[in-house]
C-alpha atoms as a PDB file:
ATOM      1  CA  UNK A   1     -78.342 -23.246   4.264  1.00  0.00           C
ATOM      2  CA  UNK A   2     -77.872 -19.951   4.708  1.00  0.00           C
ATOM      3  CA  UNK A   3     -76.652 -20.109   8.018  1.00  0.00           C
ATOM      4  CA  UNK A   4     -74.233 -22.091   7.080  1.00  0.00           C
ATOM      5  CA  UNK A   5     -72.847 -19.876   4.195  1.00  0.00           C
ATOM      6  CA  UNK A   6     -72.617 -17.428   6.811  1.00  0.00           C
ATOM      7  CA  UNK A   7     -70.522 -19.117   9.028  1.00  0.00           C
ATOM      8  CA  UNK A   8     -68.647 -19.991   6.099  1.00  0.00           C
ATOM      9  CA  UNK A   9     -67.998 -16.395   5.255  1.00  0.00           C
ATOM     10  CA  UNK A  10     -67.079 -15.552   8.855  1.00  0.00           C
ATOM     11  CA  UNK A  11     -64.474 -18.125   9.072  1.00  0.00           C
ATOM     12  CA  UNK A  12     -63.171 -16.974   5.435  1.00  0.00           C
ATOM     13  CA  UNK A  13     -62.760 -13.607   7.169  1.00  0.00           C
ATOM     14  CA  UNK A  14     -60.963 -14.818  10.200  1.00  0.00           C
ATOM     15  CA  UNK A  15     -58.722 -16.848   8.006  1.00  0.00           C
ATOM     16  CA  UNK A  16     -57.413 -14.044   5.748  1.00  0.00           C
ATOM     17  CA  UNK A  17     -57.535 -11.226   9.617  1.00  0.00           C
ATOM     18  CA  UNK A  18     -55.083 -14.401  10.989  1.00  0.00           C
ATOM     19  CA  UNK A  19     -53.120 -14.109   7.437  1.00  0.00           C
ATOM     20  CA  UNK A  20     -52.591 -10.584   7.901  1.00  0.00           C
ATOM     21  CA  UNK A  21     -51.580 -10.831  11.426  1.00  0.00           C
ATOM     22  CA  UNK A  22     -48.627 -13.723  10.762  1.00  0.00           C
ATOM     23  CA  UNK A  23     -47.581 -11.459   7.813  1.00  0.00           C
ATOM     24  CA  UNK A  24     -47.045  -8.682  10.061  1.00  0.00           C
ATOM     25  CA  UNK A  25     -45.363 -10.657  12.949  1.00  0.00           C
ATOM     26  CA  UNK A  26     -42.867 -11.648  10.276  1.00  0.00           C
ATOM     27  CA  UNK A  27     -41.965  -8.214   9.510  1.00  0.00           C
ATOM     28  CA  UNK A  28     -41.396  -7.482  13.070  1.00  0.00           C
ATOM     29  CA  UNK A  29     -39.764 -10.276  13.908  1.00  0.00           C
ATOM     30  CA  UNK A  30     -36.346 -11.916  13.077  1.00  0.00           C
ATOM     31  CA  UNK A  31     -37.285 -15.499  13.530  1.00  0.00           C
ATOM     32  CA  UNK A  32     -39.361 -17.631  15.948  1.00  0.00           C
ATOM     33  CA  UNK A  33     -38.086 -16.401  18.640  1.00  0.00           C
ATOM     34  CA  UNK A  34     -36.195 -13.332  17.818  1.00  0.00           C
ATOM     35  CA  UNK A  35     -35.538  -9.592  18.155  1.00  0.00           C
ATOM     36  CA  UNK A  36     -37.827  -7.136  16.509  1.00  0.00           C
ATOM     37  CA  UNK A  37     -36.361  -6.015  13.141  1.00  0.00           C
ATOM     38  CA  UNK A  38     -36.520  -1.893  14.573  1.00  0.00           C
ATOM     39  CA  UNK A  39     -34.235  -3.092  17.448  1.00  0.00           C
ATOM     40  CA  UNK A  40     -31.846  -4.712  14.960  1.00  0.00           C
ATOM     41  CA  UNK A  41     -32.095  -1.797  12.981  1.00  0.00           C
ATOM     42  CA  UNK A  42     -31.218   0.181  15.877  1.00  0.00           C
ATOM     43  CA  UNK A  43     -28.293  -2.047  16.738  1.00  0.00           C
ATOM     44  CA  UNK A  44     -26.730  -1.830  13.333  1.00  0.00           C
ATOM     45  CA  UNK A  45     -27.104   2.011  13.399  1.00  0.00           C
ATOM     46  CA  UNK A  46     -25.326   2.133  16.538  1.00  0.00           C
ATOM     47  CA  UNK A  47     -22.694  -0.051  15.217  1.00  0.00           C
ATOM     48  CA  UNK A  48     -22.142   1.887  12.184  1.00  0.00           C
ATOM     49  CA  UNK A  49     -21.597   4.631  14.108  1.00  0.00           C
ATOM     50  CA  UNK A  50     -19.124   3.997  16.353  1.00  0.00           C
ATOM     51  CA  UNK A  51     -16.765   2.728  13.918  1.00  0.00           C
ATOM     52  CA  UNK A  52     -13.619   4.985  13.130  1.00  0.00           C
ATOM     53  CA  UNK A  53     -13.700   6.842   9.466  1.00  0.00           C
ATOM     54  CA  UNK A  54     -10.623   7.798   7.765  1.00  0.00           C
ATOM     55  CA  UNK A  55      -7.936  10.215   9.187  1.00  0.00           C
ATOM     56  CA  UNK A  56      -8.094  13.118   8.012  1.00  0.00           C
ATOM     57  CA  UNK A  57      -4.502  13.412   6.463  1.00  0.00           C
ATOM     58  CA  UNK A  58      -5.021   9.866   4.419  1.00  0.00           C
ATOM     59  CA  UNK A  59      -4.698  10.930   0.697  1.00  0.00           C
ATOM     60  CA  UNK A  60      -7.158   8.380  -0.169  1.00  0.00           C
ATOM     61  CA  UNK A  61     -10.315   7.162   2.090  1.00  0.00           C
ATOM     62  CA  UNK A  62     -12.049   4.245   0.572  1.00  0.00           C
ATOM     63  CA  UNK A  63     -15.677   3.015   1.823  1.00  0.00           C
ATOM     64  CA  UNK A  64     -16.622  -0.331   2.609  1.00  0.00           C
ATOM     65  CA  UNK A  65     -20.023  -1.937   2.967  1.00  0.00           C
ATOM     66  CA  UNK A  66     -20.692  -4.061   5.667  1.00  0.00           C
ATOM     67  CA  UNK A  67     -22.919  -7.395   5.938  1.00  0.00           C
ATOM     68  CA  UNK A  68     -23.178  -8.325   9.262  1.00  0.00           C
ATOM     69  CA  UNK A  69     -25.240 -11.596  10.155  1.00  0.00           C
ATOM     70  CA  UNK A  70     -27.699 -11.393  12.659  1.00  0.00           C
ATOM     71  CA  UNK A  71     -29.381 -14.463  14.845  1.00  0.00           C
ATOM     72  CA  UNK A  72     -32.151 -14.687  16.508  1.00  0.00           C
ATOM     73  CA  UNK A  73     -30.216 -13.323  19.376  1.00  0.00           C
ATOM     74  CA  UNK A  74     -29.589  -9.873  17.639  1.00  0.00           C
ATOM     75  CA  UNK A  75     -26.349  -9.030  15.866  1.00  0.00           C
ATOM     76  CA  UNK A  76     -23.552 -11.202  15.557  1.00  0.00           C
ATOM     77  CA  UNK A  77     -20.375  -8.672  15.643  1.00  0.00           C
ATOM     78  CA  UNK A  78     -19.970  -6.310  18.768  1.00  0.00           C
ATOM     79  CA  UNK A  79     -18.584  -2.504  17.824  1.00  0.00           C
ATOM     80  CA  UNK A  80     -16.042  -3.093  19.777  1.00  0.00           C
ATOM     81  CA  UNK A  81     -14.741  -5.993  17.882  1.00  0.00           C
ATOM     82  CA  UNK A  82     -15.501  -4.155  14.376  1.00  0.00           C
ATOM     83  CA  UNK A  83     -13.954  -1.036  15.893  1.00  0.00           C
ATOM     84  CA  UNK A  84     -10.378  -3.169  16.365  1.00  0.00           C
ATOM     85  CA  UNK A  85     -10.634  -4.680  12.971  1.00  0.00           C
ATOM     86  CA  UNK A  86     -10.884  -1.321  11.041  1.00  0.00           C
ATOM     87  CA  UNK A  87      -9.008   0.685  13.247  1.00  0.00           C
ATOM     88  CA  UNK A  88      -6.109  -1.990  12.810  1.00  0.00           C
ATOM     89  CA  UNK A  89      -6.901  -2.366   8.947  1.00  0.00           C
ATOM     90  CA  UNK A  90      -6.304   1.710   8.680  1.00  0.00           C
ATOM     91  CA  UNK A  91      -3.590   1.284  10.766  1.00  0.00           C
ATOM     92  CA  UNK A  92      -1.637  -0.941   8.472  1.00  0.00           C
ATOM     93  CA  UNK A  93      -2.238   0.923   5.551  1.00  0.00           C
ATOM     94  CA  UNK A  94      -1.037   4.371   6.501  1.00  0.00           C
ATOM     95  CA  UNK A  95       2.602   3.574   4.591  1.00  0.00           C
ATOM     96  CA  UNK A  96      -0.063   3.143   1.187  1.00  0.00           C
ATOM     97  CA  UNK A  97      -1.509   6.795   2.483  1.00  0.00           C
ATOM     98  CA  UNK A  98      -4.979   5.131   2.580  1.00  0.00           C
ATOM     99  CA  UNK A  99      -7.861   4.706   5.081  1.00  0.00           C
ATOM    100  CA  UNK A 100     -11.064   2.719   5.180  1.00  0.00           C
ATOM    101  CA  UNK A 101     -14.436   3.814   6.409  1.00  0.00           C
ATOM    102  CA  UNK A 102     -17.678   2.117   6.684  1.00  0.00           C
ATOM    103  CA  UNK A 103     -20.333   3.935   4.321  1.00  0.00           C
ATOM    104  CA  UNK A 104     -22.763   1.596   4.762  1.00  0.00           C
ATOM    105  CA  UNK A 105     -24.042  -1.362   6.420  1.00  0.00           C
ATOM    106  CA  UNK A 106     -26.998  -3.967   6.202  1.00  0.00           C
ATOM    107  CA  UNK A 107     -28.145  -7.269   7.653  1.00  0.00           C
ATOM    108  CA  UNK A 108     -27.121 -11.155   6.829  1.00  0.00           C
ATOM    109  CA  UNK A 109     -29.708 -14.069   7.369  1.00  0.00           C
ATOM    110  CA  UNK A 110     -29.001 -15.998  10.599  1.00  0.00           C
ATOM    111  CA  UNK A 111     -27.441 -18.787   8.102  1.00  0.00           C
ATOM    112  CA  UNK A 112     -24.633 -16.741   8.219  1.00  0.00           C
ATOM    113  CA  UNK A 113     -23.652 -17.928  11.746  1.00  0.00           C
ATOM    114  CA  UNK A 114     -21.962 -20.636   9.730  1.00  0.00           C
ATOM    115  CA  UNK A 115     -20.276 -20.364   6.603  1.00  0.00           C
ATOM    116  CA  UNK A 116     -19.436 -24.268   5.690  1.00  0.00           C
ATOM    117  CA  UNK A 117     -18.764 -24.650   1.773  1.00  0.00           C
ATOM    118  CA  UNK A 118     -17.852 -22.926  -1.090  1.00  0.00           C
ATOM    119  CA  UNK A 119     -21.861 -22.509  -2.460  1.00  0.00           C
ATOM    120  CA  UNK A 120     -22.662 -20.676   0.774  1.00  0.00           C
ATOM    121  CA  UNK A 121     -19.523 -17.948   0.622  1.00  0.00           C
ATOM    122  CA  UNK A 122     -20.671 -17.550  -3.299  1.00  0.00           C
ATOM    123  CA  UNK A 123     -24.456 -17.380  -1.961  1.00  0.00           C
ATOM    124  CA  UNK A 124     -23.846 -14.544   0.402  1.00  0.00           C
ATOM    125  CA  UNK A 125     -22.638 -12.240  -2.653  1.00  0.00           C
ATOM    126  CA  UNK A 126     -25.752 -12.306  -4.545  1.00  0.00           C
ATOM    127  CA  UNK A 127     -27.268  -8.877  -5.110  1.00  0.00           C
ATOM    128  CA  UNK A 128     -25.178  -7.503  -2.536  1.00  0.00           C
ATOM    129  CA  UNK A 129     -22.171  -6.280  -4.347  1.00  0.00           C
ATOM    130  CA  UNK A 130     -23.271  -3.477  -5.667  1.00  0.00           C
ATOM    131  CA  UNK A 131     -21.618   0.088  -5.589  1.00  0.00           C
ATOM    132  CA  UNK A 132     -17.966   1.034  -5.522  1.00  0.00           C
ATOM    133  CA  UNK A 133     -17.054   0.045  -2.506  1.00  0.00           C
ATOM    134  CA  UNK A 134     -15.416  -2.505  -0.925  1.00  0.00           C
ATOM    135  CA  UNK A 135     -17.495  -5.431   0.583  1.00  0.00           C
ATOM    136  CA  UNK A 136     -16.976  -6.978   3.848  1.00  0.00           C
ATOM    137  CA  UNK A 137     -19.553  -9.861   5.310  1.00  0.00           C
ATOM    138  CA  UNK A 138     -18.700 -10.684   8.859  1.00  0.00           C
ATOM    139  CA  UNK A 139     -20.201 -14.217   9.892  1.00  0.00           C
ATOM    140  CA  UNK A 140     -19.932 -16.577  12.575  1.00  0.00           C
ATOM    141  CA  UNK A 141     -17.722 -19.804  11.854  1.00  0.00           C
ATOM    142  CA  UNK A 142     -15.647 -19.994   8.749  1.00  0.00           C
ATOM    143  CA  UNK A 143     -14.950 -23.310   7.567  1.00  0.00           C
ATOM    144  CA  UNK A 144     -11.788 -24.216   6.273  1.00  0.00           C
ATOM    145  CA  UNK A 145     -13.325 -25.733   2.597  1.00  0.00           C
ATOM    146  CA  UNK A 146      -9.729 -26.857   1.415  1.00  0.00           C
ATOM    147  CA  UNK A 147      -9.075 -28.932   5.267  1.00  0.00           C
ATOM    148  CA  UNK A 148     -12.405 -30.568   6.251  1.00  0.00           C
ATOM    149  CA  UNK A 149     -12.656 -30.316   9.883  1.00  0.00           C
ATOM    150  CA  UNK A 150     -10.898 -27.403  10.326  1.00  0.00           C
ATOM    151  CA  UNK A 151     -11.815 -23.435  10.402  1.00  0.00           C
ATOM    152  CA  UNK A 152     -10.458 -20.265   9.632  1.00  0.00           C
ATOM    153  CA  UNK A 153     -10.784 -16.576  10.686  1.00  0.00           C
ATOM    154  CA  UNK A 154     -10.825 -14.653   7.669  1.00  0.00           C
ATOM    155  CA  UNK A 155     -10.525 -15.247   3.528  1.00  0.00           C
ATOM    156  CA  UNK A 156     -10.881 -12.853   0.283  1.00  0.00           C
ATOM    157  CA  UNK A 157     -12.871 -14.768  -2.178  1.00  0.00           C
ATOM    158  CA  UNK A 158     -15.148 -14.527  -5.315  1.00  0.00           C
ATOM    159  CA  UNK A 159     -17.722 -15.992  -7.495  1.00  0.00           C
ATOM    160  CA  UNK A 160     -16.719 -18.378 -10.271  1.00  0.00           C
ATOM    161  CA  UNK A 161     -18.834 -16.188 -12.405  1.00  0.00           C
ATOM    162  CA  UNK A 162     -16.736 -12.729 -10.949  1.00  0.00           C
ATOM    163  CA  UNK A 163     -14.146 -11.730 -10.665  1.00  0.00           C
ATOM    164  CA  UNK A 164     -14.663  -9.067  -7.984  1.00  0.00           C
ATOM    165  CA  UNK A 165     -12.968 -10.018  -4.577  1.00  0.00           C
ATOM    166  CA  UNK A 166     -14.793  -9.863  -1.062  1.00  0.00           C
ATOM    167  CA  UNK A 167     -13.727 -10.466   2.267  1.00  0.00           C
ATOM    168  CA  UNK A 168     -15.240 -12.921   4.608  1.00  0.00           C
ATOM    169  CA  UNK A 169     -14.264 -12.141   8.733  1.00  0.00           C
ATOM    170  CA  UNK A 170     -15.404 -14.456  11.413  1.00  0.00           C
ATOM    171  CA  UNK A 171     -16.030 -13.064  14.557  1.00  0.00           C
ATOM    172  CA  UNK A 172     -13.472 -15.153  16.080  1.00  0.00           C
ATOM    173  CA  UNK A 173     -10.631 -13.326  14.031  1.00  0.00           C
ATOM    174  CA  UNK A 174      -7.824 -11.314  15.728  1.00  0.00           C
ATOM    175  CA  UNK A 175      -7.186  -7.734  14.848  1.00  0.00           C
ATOM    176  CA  UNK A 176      -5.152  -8.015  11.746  1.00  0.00           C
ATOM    177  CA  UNK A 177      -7.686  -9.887   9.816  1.00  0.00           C
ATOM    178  CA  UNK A 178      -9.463  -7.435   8.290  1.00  0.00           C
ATOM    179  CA  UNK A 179      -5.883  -5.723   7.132  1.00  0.00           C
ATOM    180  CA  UNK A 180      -4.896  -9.318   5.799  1.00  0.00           C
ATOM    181  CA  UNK A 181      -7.561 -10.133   3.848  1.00  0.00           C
ATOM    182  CA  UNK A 182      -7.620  -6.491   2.339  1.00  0.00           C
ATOM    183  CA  UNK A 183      -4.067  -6.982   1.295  1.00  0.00           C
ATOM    184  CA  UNK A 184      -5.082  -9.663  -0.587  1.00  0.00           C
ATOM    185  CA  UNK A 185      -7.592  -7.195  -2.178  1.00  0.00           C
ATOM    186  CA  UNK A 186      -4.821  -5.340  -3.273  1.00  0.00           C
ATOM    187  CA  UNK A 187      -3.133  -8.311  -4.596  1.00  0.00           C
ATOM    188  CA  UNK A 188      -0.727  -9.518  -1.960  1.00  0.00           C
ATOM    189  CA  UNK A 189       0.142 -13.561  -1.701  1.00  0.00           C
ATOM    190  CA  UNK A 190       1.085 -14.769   1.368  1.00  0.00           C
ATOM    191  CA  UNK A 191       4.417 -14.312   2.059  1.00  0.00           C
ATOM    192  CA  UNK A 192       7.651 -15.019   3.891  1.00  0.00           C
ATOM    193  CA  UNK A 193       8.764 -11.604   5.364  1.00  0.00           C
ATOM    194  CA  UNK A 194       9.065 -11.846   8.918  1.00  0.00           C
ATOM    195  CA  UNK A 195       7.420  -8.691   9.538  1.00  0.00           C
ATOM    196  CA  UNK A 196       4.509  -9.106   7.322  1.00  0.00           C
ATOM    197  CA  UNK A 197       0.843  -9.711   8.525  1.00  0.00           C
ATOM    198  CA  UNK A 198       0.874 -11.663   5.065  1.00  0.00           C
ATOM    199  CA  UNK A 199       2.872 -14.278   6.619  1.00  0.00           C
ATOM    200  CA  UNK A 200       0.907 -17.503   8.534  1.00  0.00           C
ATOM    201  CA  UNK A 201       4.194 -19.135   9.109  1.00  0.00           C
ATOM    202  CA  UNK A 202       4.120 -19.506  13.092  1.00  0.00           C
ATOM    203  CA  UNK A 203       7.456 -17.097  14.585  1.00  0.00           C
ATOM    204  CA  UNK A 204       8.240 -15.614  17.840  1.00  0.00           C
ATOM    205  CA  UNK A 205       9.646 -12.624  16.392  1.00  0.00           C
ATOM    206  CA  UNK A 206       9.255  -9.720  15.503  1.00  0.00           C
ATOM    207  CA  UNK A 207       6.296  -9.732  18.262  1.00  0.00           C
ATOM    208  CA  UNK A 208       2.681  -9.947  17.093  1.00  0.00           C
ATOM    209  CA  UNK A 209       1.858  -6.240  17.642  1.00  0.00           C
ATOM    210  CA  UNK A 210       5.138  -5.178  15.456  1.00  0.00           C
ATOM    211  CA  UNK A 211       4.020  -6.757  12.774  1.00  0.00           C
ATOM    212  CA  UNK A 212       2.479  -5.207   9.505  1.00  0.00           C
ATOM    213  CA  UNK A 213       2.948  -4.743   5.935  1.00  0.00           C
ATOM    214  CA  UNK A 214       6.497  -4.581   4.621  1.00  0.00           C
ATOM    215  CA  UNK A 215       8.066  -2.294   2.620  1.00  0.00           C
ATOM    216  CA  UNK A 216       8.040  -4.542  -0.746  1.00  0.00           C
ATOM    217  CA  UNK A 217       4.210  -5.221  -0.225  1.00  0.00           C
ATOM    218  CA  UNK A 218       3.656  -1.541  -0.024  1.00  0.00           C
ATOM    219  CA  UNK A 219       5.117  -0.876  -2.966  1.00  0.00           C
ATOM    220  CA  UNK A 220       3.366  -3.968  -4.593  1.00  0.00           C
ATOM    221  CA  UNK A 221      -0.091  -2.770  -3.431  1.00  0.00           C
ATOM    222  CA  UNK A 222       0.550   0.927  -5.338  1.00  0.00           C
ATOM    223  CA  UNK A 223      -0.385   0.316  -8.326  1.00  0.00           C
ATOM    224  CA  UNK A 224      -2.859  -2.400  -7.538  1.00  0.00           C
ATOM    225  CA  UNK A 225      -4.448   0.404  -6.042  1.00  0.00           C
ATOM    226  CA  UNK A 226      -3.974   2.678  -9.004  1.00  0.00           C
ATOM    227  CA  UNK A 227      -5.787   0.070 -11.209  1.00  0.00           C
ATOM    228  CA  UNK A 228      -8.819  -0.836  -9.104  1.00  0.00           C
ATOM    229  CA  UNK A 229      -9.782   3.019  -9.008  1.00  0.00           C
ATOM    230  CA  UNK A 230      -9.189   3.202 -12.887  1.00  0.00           C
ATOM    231  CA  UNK A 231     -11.225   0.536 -13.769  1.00  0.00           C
ATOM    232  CA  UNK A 232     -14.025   1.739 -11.386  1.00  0.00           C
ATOM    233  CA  UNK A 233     -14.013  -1.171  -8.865  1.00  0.00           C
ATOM    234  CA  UNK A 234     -13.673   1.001  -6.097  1.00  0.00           C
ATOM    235  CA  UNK A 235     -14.180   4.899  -5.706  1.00  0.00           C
ATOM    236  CA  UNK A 236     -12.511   7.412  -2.929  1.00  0.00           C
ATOM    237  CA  UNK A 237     -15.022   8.682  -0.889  1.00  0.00           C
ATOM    238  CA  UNK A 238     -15.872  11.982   1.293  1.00  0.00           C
ATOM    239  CA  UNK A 239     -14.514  11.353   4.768  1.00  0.00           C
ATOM    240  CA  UNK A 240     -16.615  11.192   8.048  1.00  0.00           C
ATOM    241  CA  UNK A 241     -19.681  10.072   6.195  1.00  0.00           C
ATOM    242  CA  UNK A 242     -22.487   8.348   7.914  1.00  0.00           C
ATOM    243  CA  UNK A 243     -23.101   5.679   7.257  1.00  0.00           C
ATOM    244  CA  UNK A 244     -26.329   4.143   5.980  1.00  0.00           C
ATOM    245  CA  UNK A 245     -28.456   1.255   6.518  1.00  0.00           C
END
């Protein structure tokens, strides 16, 4: 009998030591399968800093967050690609004398590879929109909720429960993106200007890389501006700050 309570015990012991161990591996690892959670670290760090801050003569820099989805095969979003979204984004809003510049940056569960309904874009802002700061989660593919069957590269949304708009980017998006959904930030509609980024309508001209805000949009995003800093939404921040995990 009391050989057998001591087996008993033994096994007990092995039990919780094997606990332990799968505990730990899923700490250090991002999925069956995946990368270890220091090399994603590591990646996300090296993303954050290769992205452009503000330019220096901007009157205004504004920070955003970013929520990048990672996979079991590591991050979703090369620098590269992030580095042509915000460098295009402050780009198009020099004429508002403001810049963008990430300030921070953390991970999105590998569900994020798809975004298919309106419950999963509302999931992905829970707890996460914290700070003054504008919030940017880049994913994988972006369903189209309003078309079934079709997708789309980029939309500014919120909660039905807040008010407080965030931008959605697939990793499929072109350049101007970022800019376009960030207009809508600011409060633009589409629109019908030919040179607007604002405007879906197909149009040969003026050429893609001419396009950009117009003049009327500018002025419409001013005080937009003006009100999202006075009611605290968003803050200016110190340029060239690194940004944080």
């Amino acid at each position: 009998m009391l050989g057998f309570v001591y087996r008993a015990l033994r096994a007990l012991r092995a039990l919780r030591a094997l606990r332990a161990l799968a505990v730990l591996w899923g700490l250090c690892v991002v999925g069956h399968g995946g990368v270890a959670r220091a090399d994603v670290d590591a990646d996300l760090a090296a993303l954050a800093a290769a992205l452009p801050a503000c330019d220096a003569p901007r009157a205004r820099c504004l920070g955003i967050r970013l929520h990048v989805t990672v996979t079991d095969d590591g991050v979703i979003a090369s620098a590269d690609w992030l580095a042509i979204q915000l460098a295009a984004a402050n780009r198009h809003f020099g004429p508002l004398d403001v810049g963008f510049q990430v300030t921070g940056i953390d991970r999105l569960p590998a569900s994020g590879a798809r975004i298919a309904t309106r419950r999963e874009r509302d999931d992905l802002a829970t707890g996460r929109l914290g700070s003054k700061v504008l919030h940017v989660f880049i994913v994988g593919q972006l369903d189209d909720v309003d078309e079934p069957g079709k997708v789309i590269r980029g939309v500014t949304w919120h909660t039905p429960k807040d008010d407080r708009k965030y931008v959605l980017v697939s990793t499929v998006a072109p350049e101007r993106v970022l800019a376009h959904e960030l207009g809508h930030v600011f409060g633009l509609p589409h629109s019908r200007y030919a040179i607007s980024i604002m405007n879906k309508a197909d149009r040969p001209l003026p050429p893609v890389e001419q396009r950009t805000f117009a003049d009327e949009e500018v002025a419409a995003m001013r005080p937009a501006l003006k009100r999202l800093l006075r009611d605290k939404v968003i803050a200016e921040v110190a340029k060239a700050r690194s940004p944080t995990l």
